[in-house]
N, C-alpha and C. Protein backbone atom coordinates (compact mmCIF):
# COMPACT_ATOMS: atom_id res chain seq x y z
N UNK A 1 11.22 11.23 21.70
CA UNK A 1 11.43 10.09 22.55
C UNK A 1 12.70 9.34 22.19
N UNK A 2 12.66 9.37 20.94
CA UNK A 2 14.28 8.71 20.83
C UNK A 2 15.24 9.51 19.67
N UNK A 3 16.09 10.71 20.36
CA UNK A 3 16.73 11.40 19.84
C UNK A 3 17.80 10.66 18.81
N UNK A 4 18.44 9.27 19.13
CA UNK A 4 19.36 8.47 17.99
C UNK A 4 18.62 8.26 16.89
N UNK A 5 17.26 8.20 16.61
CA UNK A 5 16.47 7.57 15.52
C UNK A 5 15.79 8.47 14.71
N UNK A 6 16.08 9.83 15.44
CA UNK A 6 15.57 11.09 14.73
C UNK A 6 16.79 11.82 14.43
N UNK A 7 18.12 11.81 14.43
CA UNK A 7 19.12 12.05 13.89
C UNK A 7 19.83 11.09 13.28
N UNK A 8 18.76 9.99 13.05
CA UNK A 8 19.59 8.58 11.95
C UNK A 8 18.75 9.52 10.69
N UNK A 9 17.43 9.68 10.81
CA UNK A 9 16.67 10.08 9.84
C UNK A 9 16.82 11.67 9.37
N UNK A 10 17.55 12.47 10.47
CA UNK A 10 17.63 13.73 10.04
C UNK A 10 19.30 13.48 8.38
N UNK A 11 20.50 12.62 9.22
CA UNK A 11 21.19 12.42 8.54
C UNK A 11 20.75 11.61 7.06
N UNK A 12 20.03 10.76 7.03
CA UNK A 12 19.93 9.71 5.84
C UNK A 12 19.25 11.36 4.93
N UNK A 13 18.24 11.64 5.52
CA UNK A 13 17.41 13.03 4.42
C UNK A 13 18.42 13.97 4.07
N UNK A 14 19.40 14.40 5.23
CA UNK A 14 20.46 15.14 4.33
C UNK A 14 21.72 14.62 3.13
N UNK A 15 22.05 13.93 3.51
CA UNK A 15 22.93 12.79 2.75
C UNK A 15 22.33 12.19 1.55
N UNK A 16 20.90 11.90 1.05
CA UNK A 16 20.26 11.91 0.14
C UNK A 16 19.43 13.09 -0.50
N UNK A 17 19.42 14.15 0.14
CA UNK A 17 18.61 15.02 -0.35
C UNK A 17 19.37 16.21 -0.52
N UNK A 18 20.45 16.63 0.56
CA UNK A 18 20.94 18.00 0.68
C UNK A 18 20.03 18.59 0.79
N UNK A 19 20.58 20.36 0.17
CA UNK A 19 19.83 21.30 0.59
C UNK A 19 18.21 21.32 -0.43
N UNK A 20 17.95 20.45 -1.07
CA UNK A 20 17.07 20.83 -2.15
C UNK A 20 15.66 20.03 -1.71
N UNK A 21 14.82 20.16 -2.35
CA UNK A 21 13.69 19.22 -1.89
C UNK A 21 13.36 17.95 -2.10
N UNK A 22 12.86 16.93 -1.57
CA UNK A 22 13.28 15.23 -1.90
C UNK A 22 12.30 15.18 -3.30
N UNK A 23 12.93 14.45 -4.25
CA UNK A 23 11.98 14.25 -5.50
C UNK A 23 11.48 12.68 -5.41
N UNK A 24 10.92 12.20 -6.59
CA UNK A 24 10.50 10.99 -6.70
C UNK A 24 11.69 10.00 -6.67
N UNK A 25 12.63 10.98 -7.74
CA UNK A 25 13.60 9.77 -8.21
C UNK A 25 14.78 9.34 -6.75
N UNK A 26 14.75 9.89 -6.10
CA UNK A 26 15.51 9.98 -4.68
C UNK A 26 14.91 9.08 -3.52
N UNK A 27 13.44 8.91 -3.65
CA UNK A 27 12.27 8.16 -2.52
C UNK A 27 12.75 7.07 -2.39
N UNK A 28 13.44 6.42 -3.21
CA UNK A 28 13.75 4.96 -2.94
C UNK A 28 15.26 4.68 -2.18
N UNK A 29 16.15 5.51 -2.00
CA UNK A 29 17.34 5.65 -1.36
C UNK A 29 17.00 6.29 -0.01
N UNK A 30 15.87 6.69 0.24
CA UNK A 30 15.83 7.11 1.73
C UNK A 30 14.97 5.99 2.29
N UNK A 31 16.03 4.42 2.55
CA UNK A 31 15.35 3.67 3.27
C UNK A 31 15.05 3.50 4.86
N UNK A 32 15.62 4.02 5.69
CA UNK A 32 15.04 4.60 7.15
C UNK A 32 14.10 5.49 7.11
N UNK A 33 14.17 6.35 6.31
CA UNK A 33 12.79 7.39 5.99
C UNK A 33 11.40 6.10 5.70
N UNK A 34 11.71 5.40 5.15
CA UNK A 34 9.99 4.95 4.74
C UNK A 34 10.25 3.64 6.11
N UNK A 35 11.37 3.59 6.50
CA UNK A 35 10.73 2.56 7.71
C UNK A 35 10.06 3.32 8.65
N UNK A 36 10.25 4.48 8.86
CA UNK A 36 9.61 5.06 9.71
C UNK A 36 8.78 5.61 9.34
N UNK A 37 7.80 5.75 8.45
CA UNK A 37 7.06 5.78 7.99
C UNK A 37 5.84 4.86 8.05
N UNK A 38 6.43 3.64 7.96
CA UNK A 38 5.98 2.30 7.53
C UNK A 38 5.65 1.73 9.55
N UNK A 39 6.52 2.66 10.10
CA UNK A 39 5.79 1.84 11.67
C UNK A 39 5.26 3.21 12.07
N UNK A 40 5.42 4.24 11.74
CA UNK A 40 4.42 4.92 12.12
C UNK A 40 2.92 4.65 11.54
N UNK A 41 2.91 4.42 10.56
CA UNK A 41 1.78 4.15 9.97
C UNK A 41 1.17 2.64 10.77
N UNK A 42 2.17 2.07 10.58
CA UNK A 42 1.34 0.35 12.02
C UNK A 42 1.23 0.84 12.78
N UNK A 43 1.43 1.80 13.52
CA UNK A 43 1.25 2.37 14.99
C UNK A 43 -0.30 3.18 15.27
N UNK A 44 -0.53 4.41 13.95
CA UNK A 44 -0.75 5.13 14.28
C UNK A 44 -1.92 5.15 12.58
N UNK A 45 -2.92 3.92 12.02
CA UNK A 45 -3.19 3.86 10.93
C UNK A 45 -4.04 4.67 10.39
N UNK A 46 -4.25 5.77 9.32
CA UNK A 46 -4.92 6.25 8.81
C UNK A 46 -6.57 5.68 9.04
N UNK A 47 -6.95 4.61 8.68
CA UNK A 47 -8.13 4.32 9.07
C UNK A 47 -8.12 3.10 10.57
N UNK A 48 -8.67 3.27 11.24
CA UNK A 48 -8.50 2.90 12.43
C UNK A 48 -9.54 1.23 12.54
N UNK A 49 -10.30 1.57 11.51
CA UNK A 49 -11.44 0.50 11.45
C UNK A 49 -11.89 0.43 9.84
N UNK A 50 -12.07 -0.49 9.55
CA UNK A 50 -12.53 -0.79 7.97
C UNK A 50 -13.41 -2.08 7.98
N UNK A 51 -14.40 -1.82 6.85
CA UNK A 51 -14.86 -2.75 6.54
C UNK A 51 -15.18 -3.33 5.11
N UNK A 52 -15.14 -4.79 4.89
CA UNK A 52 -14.94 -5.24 3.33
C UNK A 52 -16.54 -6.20 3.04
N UNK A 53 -17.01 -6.10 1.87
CA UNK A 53 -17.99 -6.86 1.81
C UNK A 53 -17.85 -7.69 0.82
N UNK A 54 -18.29 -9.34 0.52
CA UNK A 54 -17.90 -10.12 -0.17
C UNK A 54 -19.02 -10.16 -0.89
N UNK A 55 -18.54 -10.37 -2.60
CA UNK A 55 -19.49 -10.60 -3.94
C UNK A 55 -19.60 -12.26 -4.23
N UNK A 56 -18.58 -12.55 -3.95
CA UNK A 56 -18.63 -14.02 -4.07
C UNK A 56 -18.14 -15.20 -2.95
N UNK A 57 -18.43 -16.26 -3.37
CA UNK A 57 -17.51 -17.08 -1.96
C UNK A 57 -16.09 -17.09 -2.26
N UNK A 58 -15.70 -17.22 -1.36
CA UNK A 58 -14.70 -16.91 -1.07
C UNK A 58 -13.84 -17.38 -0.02
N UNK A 59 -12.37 -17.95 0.04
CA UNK A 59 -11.41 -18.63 1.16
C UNK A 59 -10.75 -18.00 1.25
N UNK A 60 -10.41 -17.21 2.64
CA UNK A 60 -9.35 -16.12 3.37
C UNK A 60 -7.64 -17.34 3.30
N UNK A 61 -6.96 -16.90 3.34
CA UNK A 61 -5.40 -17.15 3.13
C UNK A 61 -5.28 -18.34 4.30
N UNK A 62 -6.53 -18.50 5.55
CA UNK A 62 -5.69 -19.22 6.36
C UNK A 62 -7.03 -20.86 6.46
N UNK A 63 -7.77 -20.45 5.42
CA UNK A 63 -8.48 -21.72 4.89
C UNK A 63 -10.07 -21.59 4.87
N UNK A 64 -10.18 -20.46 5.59
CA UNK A 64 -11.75 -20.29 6.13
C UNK A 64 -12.81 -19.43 4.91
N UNK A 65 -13.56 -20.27 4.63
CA UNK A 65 -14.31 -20.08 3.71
C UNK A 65 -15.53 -18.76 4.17
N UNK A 66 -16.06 -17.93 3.17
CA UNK A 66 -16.24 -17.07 3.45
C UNK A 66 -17.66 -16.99 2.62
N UNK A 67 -18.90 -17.10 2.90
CA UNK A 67 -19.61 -16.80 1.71
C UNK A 67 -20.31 -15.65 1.46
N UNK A 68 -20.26 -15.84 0.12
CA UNK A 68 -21.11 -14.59 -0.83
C UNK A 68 -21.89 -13.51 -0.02
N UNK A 69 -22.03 -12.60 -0.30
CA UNK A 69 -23.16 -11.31 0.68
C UNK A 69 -22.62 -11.30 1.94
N UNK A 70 -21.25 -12.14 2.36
CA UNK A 70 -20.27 -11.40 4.07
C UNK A 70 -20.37 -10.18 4.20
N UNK A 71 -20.04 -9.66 5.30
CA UNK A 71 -19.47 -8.44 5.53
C UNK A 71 -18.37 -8.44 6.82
N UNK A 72 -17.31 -8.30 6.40
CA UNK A 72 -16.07 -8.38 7.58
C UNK A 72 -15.51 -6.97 8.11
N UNK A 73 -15.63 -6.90 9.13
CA UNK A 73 -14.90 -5.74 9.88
C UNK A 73 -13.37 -5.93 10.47
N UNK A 74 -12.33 -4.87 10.18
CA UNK A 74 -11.32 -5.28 11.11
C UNK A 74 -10.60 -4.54 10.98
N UNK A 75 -10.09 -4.28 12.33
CA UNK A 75 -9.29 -3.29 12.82
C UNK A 75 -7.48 -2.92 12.54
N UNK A 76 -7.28 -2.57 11.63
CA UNK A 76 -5.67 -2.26 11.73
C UNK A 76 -4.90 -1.57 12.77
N UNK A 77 -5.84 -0.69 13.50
CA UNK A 77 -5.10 0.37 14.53
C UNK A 77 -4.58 -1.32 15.52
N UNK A 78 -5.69 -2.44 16.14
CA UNK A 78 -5.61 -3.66 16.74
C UNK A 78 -4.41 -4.28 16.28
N UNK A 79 -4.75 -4.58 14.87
CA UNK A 79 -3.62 -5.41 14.22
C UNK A 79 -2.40 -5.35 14.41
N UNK A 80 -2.05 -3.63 14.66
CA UNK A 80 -0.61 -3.00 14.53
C UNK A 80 -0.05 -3.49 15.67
N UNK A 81 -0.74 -3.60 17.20
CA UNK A 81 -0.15 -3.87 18.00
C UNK A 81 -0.41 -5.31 18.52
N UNK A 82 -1.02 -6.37 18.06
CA UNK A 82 -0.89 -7.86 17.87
C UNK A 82 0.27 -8.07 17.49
N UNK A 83 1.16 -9.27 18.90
CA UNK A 83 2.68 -10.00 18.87
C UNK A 83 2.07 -10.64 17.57
């Protein structure tokens, strides 16, 4: 679908990698490689649905208190595409 963004990434992998295979110590210089990575993965998430259960009480980041024995469900595949 977008041939410029798959020959940004074909070039960055050759230009960091050449002909040989990508190692660890190299992963961090192929930064268009892990962005695309990183929105494929928001796009397209390994687990589509998850759920977390709470041991104690507990306040989520945006103030809302949460108590002990919860169980929260929520969707990342949703999340990815929430403005």
């Amino acid at each position: 679908k977008t041939p410029a963004a798959t020959q940004r990434l074909v070039d960055e992998v050759n230009a960091v990698v050449g002909n040989g295979d990508p190692t660890f110590e190299n992963l961090g210089d192929l930064e268009y490689a892990s962005a695309v990575v990183n929105e494929t993965l928001r796009l397209h998430p390994s687990v589509p649905m998850d759920s977390k259960s709470c041991l104690k009480d507990d306040i989520l980041p945006d103030g809302t208190f949460v108590p002990a024995g919860s169980q929260m469900v929520y969707g990342p595949w949703i999340m990815g595409r929430r403005p």
